[in-house]
Protein backbone atom coordinates (compact mmCIF):
# COMPACT_ATOMS: atom_id res chain seq x y z
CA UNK A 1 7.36 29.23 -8.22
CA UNK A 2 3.88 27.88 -7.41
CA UNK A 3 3.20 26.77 -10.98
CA UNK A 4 6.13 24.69 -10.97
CA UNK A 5 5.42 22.97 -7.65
CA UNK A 6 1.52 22.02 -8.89
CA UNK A 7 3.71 20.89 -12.57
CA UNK A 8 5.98 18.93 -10.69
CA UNK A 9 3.25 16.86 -8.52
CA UNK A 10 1.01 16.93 -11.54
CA UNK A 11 4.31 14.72 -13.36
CA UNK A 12 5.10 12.67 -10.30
CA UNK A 13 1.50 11.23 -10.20
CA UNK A 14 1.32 11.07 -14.30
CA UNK A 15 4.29 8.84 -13.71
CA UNK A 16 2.50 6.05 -11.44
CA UNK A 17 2.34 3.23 -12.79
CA UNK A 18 -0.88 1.81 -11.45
CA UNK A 19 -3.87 3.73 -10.25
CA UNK A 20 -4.37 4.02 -7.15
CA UNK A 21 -7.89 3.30 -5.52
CA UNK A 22 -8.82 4.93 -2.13
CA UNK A 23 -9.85 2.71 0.85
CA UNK A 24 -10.95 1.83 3.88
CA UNK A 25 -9.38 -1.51 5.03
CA UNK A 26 -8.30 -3.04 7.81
CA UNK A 27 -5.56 -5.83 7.69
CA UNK A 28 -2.33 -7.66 8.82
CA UNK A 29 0.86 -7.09 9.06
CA UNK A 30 3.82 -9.23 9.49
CA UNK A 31 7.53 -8.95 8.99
CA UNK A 32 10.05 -12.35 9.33
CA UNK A 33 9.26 -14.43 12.60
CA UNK A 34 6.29 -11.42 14.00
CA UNK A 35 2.98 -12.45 14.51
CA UNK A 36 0.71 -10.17 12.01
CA UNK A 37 -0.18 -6.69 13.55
CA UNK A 38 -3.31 -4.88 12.22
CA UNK A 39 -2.71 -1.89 9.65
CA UNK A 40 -5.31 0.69 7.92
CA UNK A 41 -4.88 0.46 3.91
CA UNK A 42 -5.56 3.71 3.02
CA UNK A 43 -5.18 3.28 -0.65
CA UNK A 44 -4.20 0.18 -3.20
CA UNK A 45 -3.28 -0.28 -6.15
CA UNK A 46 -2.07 -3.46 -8.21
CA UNK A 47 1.48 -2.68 -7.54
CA UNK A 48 1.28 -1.65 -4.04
CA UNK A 49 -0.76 0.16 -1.30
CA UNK A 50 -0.68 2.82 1.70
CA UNK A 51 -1.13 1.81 4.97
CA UNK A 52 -1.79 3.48 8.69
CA UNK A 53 0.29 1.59 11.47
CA UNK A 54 1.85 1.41 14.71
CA UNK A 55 4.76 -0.71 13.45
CA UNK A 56 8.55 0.45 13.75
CA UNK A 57 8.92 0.00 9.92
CA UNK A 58 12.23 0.41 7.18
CA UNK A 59 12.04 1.22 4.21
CA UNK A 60 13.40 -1.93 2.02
CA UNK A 61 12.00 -4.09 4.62
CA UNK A 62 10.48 -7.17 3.70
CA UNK A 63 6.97 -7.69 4.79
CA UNK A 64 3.10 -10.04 3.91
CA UNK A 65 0.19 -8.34 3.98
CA UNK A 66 -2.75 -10.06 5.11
CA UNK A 67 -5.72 -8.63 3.56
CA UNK A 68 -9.78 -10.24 4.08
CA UNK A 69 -10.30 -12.60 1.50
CA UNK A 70 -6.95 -12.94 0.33
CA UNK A 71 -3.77 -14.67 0.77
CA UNK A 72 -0.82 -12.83 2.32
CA UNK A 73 0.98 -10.63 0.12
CA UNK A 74 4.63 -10.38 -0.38
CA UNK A 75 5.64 -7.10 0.16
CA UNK A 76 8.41 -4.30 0.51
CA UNK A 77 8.25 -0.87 2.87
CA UNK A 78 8.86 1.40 -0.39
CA UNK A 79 9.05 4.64 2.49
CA UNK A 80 7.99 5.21 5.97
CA UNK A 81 6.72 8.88 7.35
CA UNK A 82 5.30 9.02 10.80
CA UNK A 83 2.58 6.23 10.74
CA UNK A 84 2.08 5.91 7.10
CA UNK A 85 3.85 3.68 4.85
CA UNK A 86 3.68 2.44 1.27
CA UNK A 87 4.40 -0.88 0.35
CA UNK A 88 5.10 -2.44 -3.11
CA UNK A 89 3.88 -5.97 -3.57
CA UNK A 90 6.25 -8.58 -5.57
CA UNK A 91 4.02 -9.36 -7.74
CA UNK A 92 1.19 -7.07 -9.25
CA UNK A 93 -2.69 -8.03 -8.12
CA UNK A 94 -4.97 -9.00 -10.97
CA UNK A 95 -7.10 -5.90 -11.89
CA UNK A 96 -10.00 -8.18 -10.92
CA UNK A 97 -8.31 -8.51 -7.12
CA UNK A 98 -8.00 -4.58 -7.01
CA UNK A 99 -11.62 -4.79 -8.04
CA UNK A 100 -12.64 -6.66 -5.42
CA UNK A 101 -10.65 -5.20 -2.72
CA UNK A 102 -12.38 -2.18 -3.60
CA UNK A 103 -15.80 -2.60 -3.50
CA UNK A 104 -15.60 -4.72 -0.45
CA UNK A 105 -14.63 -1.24 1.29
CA UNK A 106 -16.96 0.39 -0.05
């Protein structure tokens, strides 16, 4: 029964479409009319990113991310759990954004 647990997570993250990058980030957050609230990315990728928050978030909501840098970034809550979330951005980053986003954290 293990096995198949460690296979199944093994396929789920195979599956991604983008890799994901760990980080260290702070940012904005802001959904409709809201002033921008700070979040923690934890992790980004060109399709989306995990944040840290203490924002009463949906899933499906609609959402821009403010990150340093960069213009705010269209965004959905893909899921919520406690005060982590994972958004997926309308439109992918360039590679080159990701890039940069990264090594600034570093």
């Amino acid at each position: 029964m293990r096995i198949s647990a460690a296979l199944d997570r093994a396929v789920q993250f195979d599956r991604r479409r983008y890799m994901r990058h760990t980080v260290q980030v702070g940012g904005g957050l802001s959904a409709n009319i809201r002033p921008s609230l700070s979040v923690l990315v934890t992790d980004l990728s060109a399709g989306g990113c995990g944040i840290e928050h203490d924002i009463e978030l949906e899933p499906g909501a609609r959402v821009w991310l403010r990150l340093p840098g960069l213009e705010n970034l269209p965004a959905r809550v893909a899921w919520t759990a406690d005060r982590k979330a994972g958004l997926s951005f309308d439109n992918p980053l360039h590679p080159a954004v990701v890039e940069h986003v990264v090594r600034g954290a570093a």
